[in-house]
PDB file of N, CA and C in Angstrom:
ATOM      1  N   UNK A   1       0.843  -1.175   0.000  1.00  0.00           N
ATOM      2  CA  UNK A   1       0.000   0.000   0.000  1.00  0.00           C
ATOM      3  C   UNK A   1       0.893   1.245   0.000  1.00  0.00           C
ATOM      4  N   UNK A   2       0.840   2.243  -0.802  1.00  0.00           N
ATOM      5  CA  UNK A   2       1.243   3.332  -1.227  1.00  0.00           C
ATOM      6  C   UNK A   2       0.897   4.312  -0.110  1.00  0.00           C
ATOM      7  N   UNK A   3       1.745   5.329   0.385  1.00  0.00           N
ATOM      8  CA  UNK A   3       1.446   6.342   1.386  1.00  0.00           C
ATOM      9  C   UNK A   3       1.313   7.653   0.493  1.00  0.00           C
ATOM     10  N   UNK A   4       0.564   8.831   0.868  1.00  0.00           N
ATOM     11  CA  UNK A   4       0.952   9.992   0.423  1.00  0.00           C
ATOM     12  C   UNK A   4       0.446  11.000   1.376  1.00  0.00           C
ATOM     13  N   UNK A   5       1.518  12.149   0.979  1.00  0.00           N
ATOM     14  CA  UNK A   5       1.693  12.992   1.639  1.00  0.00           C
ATOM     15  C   UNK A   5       0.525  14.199   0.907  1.00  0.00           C
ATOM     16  N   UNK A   6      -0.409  14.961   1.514  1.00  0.00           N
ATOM     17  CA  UNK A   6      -1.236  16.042   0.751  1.00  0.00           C
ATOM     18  C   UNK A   6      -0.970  17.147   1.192  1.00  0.00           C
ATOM     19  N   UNK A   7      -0.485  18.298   0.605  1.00  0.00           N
ATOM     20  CA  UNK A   7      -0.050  19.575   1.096  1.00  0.00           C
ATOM     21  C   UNK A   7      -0.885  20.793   1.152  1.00  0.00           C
ATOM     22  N   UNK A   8      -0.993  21.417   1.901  1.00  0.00           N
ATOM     23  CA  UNK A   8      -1.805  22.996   1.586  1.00  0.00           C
ATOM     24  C   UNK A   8      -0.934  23.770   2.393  1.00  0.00           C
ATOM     25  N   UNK A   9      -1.644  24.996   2.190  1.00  0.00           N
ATOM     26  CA  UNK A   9      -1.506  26.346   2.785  1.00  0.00           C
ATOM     27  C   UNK A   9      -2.256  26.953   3.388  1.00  0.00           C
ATOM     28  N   UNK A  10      -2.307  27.188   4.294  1.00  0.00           N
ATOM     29  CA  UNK A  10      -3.170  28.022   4.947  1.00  0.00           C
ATOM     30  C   UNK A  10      -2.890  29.612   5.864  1.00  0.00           C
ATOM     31  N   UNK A  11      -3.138  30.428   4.997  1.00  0.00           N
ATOM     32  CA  UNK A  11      -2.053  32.344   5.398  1.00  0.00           C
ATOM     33  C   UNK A  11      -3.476  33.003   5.677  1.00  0.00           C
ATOM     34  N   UNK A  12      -3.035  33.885   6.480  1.00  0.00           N
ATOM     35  CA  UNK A  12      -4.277  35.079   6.887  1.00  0.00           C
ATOM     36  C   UNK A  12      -3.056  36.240   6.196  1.00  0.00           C
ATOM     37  N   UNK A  13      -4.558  37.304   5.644  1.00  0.00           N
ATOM     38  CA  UNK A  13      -3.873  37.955   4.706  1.00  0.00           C
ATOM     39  C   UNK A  13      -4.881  39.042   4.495  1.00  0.00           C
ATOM     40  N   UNK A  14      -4.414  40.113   4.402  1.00  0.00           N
ATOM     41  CA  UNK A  14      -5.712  41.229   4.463  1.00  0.00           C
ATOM     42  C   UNK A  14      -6.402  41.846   3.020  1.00  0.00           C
ATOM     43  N   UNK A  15      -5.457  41.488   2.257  1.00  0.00           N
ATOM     44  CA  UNK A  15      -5.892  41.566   0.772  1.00  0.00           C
ATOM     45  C   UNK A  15      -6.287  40.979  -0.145  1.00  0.00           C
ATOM     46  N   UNK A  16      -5.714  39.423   0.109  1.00  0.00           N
ATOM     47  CA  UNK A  16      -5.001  38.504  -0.743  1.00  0.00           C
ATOM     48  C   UNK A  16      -6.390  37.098  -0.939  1.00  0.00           C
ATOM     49  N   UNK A  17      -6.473  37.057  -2.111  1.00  0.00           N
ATOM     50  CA  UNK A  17      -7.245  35.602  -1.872  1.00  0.00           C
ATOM     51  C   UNK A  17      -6.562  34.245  -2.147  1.00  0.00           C
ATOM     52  N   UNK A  18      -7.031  33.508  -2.573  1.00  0.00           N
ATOM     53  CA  UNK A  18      -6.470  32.293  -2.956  1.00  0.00           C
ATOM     54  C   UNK A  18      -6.059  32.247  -4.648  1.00  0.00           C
ATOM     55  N   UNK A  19      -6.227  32.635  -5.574  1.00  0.00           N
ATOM     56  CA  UNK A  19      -5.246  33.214  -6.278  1.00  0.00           C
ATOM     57  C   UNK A  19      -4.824  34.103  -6.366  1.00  0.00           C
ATOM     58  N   UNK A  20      -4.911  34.674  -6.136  1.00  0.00           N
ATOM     59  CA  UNK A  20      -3.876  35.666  -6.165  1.00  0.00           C
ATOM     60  C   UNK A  20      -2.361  35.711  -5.518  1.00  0.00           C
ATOM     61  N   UNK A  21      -2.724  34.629  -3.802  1.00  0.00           N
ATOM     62  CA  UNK A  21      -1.744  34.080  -3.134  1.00  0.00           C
ATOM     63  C   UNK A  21      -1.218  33.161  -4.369  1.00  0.00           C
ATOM     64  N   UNK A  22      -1.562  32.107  -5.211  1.00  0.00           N
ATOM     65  CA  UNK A  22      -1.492  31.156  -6.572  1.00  0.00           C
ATOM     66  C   UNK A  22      -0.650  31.968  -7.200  1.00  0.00           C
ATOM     67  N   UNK A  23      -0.627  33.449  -7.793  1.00  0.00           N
ATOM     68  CA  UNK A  23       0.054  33.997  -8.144  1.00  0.00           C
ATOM     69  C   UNK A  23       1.359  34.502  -8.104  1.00  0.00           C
ATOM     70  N   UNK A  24       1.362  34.702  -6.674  1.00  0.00           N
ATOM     71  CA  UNK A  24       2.503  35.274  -6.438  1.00  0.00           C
ATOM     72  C   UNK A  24       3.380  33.850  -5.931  1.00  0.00           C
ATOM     73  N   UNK A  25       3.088  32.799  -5.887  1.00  0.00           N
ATOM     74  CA  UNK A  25       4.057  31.299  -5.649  1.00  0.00           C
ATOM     75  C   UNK A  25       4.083  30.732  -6.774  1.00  0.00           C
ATOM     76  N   UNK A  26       3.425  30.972  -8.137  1.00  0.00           N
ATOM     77  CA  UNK A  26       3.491  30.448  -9.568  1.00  0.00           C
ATOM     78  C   UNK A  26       5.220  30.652 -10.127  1.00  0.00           C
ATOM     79  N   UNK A  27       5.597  31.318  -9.705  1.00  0.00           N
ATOM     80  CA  UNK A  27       7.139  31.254 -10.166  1.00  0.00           C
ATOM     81  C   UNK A  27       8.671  30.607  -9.717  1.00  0.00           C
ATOM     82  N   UNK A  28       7.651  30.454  -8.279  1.00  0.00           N
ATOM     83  CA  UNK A  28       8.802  29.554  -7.476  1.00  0.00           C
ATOM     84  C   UNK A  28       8.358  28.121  -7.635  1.00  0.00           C
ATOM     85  N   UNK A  29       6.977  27.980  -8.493  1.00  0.00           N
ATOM     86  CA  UNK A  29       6.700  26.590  -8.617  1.00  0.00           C
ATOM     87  C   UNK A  29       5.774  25.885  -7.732  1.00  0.00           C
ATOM     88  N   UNK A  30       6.046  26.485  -6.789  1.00  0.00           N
ATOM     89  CA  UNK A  30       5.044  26.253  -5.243  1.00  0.00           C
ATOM     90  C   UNK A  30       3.906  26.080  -5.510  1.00  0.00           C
ATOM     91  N   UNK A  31       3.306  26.689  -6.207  1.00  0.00           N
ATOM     92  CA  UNK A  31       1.735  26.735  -6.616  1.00  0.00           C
ATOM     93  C   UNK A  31       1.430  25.349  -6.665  1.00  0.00           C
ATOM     94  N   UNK A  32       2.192  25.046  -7.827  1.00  0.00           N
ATOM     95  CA  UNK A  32       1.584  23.406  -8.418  1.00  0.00           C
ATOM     96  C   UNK A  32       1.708  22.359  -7.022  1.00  0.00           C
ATOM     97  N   UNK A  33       2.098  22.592  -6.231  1.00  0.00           N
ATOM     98  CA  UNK A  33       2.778  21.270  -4.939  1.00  0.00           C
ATOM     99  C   UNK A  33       1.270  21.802  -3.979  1.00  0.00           C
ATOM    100  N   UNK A  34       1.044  22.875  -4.196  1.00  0.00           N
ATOM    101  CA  UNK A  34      -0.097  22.892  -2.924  1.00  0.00           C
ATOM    102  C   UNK A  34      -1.855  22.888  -3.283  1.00  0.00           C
ATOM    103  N   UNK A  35      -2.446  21.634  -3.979  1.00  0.00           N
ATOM    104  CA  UNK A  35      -3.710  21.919  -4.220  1.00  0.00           C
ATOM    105  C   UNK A  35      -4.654  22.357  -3.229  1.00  0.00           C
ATOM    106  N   UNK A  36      -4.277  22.611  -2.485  1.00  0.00           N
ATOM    107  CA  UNK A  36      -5.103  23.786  -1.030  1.00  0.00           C
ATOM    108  C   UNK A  36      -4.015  24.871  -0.951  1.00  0.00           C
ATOM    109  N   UNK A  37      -5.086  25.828  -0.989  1.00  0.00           N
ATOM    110  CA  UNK A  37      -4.626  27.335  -0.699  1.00  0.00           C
ATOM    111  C   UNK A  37      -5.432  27.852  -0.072  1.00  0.00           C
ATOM    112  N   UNK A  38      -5.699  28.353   1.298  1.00  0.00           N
ATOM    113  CA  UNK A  38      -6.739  28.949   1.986  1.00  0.00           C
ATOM    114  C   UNK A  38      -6.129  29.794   2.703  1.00  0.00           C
ATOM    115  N   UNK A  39      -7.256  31.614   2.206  1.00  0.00           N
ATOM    116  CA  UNK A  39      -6.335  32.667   2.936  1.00  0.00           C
ATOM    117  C   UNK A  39      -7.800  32.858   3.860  1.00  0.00           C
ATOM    118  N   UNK A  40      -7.461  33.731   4.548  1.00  0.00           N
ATOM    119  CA  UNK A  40      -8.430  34.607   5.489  1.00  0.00           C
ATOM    120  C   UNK A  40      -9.314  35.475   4.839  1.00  0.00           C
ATOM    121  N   UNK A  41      -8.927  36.018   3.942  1.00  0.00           N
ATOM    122  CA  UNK A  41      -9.928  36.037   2.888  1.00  0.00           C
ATOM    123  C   UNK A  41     -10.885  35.496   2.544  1.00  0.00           C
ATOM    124  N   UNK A  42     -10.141  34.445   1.943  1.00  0.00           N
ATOM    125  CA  UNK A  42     -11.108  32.962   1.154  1.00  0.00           C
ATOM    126  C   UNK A  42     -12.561  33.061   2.419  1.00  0.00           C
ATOM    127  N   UNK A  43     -12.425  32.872   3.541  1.00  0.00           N
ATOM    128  CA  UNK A  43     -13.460  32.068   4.670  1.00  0.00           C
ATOM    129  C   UNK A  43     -13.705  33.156   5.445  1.00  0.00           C
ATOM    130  N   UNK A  44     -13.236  34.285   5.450  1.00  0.00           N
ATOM    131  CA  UNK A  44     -13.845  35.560   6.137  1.00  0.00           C
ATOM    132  C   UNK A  44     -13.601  35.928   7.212  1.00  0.00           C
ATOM    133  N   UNK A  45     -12.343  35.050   7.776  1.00  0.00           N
ATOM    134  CA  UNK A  45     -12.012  35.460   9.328  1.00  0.00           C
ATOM    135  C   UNK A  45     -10.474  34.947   9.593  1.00  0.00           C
ATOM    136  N   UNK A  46      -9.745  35.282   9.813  1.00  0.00           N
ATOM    137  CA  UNK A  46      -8.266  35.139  10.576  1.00  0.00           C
ATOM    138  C   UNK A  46      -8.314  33.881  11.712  1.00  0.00           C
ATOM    139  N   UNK A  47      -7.327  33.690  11.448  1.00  0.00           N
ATOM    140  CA  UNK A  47      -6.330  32.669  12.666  1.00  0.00           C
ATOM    141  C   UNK A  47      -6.702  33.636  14.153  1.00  0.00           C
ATOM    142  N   UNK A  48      -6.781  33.282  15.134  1.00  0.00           N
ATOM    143  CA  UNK A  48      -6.826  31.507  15.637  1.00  0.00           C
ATOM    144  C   UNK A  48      -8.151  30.541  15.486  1.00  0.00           C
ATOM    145  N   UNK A  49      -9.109  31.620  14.718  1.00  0.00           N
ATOM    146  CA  UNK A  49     -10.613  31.010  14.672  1.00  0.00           C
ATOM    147  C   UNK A  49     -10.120  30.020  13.300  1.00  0.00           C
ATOM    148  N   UNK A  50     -10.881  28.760  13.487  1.00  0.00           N
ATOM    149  CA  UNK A  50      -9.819  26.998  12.983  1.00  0.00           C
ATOM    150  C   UNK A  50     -10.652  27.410  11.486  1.00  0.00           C
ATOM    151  N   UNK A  51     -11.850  28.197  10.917  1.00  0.00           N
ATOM    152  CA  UNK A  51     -12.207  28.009   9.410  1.00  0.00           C
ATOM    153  C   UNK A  51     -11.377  27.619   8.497  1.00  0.00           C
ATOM    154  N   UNK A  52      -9.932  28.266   8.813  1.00  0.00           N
ATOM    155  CA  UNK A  52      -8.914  28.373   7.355  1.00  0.00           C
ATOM    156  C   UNK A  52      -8.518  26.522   7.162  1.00  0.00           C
ATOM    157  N   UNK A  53      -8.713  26.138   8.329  1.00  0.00           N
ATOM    158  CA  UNK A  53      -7.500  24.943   8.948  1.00  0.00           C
ATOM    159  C   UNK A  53      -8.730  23.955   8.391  1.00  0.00           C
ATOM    160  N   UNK A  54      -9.840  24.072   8.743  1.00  0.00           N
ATOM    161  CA  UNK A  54     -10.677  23.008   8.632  1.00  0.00           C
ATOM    162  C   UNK A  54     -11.057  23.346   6.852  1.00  0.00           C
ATOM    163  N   UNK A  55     -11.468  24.457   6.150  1.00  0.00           N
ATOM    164  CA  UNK A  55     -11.615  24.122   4.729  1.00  0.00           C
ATOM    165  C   UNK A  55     -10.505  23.733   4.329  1.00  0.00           C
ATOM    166  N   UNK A  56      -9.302  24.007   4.593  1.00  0.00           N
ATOM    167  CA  UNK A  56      -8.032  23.158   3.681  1.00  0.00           C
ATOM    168  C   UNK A  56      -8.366  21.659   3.959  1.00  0.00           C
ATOM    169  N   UNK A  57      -8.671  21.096   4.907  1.00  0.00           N
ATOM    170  CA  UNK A  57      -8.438  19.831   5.238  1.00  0.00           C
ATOM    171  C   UNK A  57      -9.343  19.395   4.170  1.00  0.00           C
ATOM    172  N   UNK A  58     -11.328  20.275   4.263  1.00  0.00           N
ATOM    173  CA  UNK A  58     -12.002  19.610   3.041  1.00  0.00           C
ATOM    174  C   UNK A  58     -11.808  19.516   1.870  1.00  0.00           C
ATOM    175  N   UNK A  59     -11.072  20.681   1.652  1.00  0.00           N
ATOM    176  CA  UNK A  59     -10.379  20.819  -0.030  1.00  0.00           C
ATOM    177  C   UNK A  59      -9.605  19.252  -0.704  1.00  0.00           C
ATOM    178  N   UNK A  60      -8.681  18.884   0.636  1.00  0.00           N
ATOM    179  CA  UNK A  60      -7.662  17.976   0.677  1.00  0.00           C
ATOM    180  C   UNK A  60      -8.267  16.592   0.597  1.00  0.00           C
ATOM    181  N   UNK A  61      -9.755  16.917   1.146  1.00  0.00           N
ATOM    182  CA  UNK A  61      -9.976  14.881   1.511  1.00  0.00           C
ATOM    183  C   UNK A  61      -9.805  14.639   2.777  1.00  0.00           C
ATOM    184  N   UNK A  62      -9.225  15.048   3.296  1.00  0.00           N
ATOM    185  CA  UNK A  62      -9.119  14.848   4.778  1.00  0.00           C
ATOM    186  C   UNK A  62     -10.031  14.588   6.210  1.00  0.00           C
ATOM    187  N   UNK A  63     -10.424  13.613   6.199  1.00  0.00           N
ATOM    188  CA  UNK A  63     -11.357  13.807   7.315  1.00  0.00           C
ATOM    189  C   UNK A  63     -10.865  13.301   8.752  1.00  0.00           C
ATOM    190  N   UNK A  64      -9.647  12.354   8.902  1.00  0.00           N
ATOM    191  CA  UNK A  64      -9.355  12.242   9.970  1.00  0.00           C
ATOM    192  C   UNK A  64      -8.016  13.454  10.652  1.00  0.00           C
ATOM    193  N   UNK A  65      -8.357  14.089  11.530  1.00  0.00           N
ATOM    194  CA  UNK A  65      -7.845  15.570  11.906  1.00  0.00           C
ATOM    195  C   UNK A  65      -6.312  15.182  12.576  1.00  0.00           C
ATOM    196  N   UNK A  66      -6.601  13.698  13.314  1.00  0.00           N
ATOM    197  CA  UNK A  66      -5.308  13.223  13.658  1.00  0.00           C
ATOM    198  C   UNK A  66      -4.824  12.917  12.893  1.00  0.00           C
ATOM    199  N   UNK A  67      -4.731  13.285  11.578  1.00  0.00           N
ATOM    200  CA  UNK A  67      -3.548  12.763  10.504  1.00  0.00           C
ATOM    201  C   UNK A  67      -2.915  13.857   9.740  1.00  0.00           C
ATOM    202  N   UNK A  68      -3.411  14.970  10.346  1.00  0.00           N
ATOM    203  CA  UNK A  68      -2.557  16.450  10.099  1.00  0.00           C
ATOM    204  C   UNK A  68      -1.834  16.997  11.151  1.00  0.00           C
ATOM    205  N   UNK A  69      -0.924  17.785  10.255  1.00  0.00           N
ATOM    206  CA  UNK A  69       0.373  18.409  11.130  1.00  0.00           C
ATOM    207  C   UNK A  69       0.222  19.987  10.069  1.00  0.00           C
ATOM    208  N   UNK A  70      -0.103  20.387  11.109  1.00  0.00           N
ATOM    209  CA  UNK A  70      -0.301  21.821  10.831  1.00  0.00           C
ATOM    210  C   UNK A  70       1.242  22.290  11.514  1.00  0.00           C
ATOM    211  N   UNK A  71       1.846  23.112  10.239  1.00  0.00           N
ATOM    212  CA  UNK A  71       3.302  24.450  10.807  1.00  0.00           C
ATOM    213  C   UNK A  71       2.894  25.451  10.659  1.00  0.00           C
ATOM    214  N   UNK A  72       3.308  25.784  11.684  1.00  0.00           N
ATOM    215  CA  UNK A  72       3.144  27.675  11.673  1.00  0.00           C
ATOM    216  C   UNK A  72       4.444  28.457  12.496  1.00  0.00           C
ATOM    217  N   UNK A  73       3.746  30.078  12.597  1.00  0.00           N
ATOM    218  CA  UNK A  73       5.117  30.583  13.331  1.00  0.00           C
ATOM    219  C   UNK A  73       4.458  31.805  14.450  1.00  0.00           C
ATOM    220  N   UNK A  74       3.411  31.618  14.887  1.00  0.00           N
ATOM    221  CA  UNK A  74       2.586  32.494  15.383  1.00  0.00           C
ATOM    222  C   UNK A  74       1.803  31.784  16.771  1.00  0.00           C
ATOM    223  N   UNK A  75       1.539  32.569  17.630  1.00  0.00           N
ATOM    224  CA  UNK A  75       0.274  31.837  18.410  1.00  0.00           C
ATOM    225  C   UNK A  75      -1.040  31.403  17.978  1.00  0.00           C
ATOM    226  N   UNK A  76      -1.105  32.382  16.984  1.00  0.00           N
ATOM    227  CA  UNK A  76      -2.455  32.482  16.498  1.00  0.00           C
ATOM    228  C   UNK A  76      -2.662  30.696  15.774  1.00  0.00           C
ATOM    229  N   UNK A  77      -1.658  30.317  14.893  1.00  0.00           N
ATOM    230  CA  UNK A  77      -1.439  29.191  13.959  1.00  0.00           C
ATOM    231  C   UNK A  77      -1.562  28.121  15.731  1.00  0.00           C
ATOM    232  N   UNK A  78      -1.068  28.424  16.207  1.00  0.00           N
ATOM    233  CA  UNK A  78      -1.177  27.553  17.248  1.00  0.00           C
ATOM    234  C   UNK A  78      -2.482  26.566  17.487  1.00  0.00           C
ATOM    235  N   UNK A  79      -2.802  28.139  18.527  1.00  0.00           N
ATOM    236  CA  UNK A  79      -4.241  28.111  18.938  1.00  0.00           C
ATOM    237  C   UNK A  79      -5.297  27.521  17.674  1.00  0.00           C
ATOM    238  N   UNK A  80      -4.606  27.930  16.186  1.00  0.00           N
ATOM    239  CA  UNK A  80      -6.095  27.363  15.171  1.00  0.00           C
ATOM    240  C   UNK A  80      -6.211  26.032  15.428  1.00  0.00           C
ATOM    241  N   UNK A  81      -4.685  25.536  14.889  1.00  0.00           N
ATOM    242  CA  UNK A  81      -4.591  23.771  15.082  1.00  0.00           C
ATOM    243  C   UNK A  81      -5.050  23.120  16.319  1.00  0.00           C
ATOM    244  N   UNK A  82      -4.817  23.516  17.571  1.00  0.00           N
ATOM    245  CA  UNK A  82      -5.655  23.269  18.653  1.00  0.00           C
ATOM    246  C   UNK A  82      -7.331  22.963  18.786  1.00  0.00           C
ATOM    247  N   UNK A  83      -7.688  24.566  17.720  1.00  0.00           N
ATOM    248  CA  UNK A  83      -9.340  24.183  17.979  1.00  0.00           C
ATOM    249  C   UNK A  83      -9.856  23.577  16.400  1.00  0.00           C
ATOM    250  N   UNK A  84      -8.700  23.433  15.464  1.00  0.00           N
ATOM    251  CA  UNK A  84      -9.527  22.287  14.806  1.00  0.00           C
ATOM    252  C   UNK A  84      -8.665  21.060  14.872  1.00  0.00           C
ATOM    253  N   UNK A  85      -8.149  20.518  16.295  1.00  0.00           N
ATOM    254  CA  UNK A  85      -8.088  19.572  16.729  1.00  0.00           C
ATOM    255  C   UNK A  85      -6.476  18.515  15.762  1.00  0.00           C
ATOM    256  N   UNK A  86      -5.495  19.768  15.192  1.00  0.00           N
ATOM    257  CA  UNK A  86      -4.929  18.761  14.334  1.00  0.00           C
ATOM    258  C   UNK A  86      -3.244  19.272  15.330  1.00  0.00           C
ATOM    259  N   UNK A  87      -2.505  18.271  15.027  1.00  0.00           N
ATOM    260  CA  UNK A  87      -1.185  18.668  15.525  1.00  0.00           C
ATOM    261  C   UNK A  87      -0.153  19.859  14.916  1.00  0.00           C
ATOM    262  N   UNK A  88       0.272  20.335  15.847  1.00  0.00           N
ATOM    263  CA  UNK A  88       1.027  22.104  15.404  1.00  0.00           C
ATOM    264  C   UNK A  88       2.662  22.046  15.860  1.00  0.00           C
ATOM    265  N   UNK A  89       2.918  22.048  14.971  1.00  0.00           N
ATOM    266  CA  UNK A  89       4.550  22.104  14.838  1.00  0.00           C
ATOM    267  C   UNK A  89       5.160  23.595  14.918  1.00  0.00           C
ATOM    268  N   UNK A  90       5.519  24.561  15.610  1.00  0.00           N
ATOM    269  CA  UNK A  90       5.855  25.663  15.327  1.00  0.00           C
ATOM    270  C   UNK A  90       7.186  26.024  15.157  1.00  0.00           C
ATOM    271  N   UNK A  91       7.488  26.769  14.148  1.00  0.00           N
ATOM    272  CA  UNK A  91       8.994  27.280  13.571  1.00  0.00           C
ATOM    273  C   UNK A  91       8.722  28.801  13.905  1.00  0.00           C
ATOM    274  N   UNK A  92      10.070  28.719  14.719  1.00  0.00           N
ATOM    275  CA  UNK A  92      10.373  29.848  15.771  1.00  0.00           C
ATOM    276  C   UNK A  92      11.423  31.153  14.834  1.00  0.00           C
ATOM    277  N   UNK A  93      11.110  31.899  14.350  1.00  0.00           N
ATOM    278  CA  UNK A  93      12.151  32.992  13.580  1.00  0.00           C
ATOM    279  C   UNK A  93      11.451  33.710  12.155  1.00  0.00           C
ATOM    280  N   UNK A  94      10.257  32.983  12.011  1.00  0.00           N
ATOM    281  CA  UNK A  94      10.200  33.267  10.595  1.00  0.00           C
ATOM    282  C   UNK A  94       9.530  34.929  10.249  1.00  0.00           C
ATOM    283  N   UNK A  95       8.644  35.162  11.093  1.00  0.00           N
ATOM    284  CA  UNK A  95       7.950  36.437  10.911  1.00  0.00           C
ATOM    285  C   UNK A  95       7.741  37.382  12.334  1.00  0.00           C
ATOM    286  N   UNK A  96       7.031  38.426  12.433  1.00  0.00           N
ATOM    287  CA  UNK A  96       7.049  38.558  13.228  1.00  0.00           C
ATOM    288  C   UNK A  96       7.758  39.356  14.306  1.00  0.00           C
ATOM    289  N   UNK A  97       7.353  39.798  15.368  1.00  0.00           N
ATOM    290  CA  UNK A  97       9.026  40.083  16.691  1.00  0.00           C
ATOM    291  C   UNK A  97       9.824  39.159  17.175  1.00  0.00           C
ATOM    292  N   UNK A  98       9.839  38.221  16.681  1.00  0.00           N
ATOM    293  CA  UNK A  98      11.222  36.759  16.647  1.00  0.00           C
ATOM    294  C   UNK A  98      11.753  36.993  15.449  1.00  0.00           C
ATOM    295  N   UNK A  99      11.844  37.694  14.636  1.00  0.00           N
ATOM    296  CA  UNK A  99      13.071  37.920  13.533  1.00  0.00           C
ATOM    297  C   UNK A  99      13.942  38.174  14.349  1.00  0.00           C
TER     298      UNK A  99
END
C-alpha cells in the first residue's frame, strides 16, 4: 500500500485571496505542490478562529484531523490547530518580533 503525503496552505492575509496568493508562488513553482490554498480572505475570518484549517483539510480529503500536522510561526497558527483539533509544529524565527 502506497502512502501519500497532501499539502496545503493556509495564510491570513488582508488583501489577498487564494489566487492571487497562486500567483505570487506560480514562479517559485510552489503553486503546483499545494492543491489547497486557503487565505483569510477565502473564509472571512483570521487565525486563531480553525475556518482556514478546517476548509483546507475539506479541499484535501481529509477527514481524519489526527492525521494532520499543521506548521506555523505564530500563536495564532497555534491556537487554530488546537481548535480544529490537528497537531502544530511551530517554527520559531520566521515572521514577526522573533526575527
Amino acid at each position: 500500500m502506497s502512502e501519500s503525503v497532501k499539502l496545503g496552505a493556509v495564510t491570513d492575509t488582508a488583501i489577498m485571496d487564494e489566487q492571487q496568493v497562486r500567483g505570487l508562488l506560480e514562479p517559485s513553482g510552489l503553486a503546483d505542490l499545494l492543491p489547497a490554498i486557503v487565505t483569510s480572505i477565502d473564509v472571512g475570518c483570521p487565525k486563531p478562529d480553525p475556518t482556514s484549517l478546517i476548509t483546507a483539510m475539506e479541499r484535501l480529503g481529509i477527514e481524519d484531523s489526527n492525521r494532520v500536522l499543521y506548521i506555523g510561526d505564530r500563536p495564532e497558527d497555534e491556537e487554530a490547530a488546537e481548535r480544529a483539533g490537528v497537531h502544530y509544529l511551530p517554527i520559531v524565527g520566521l515572521t514577526g518580533d522573533r526575527d
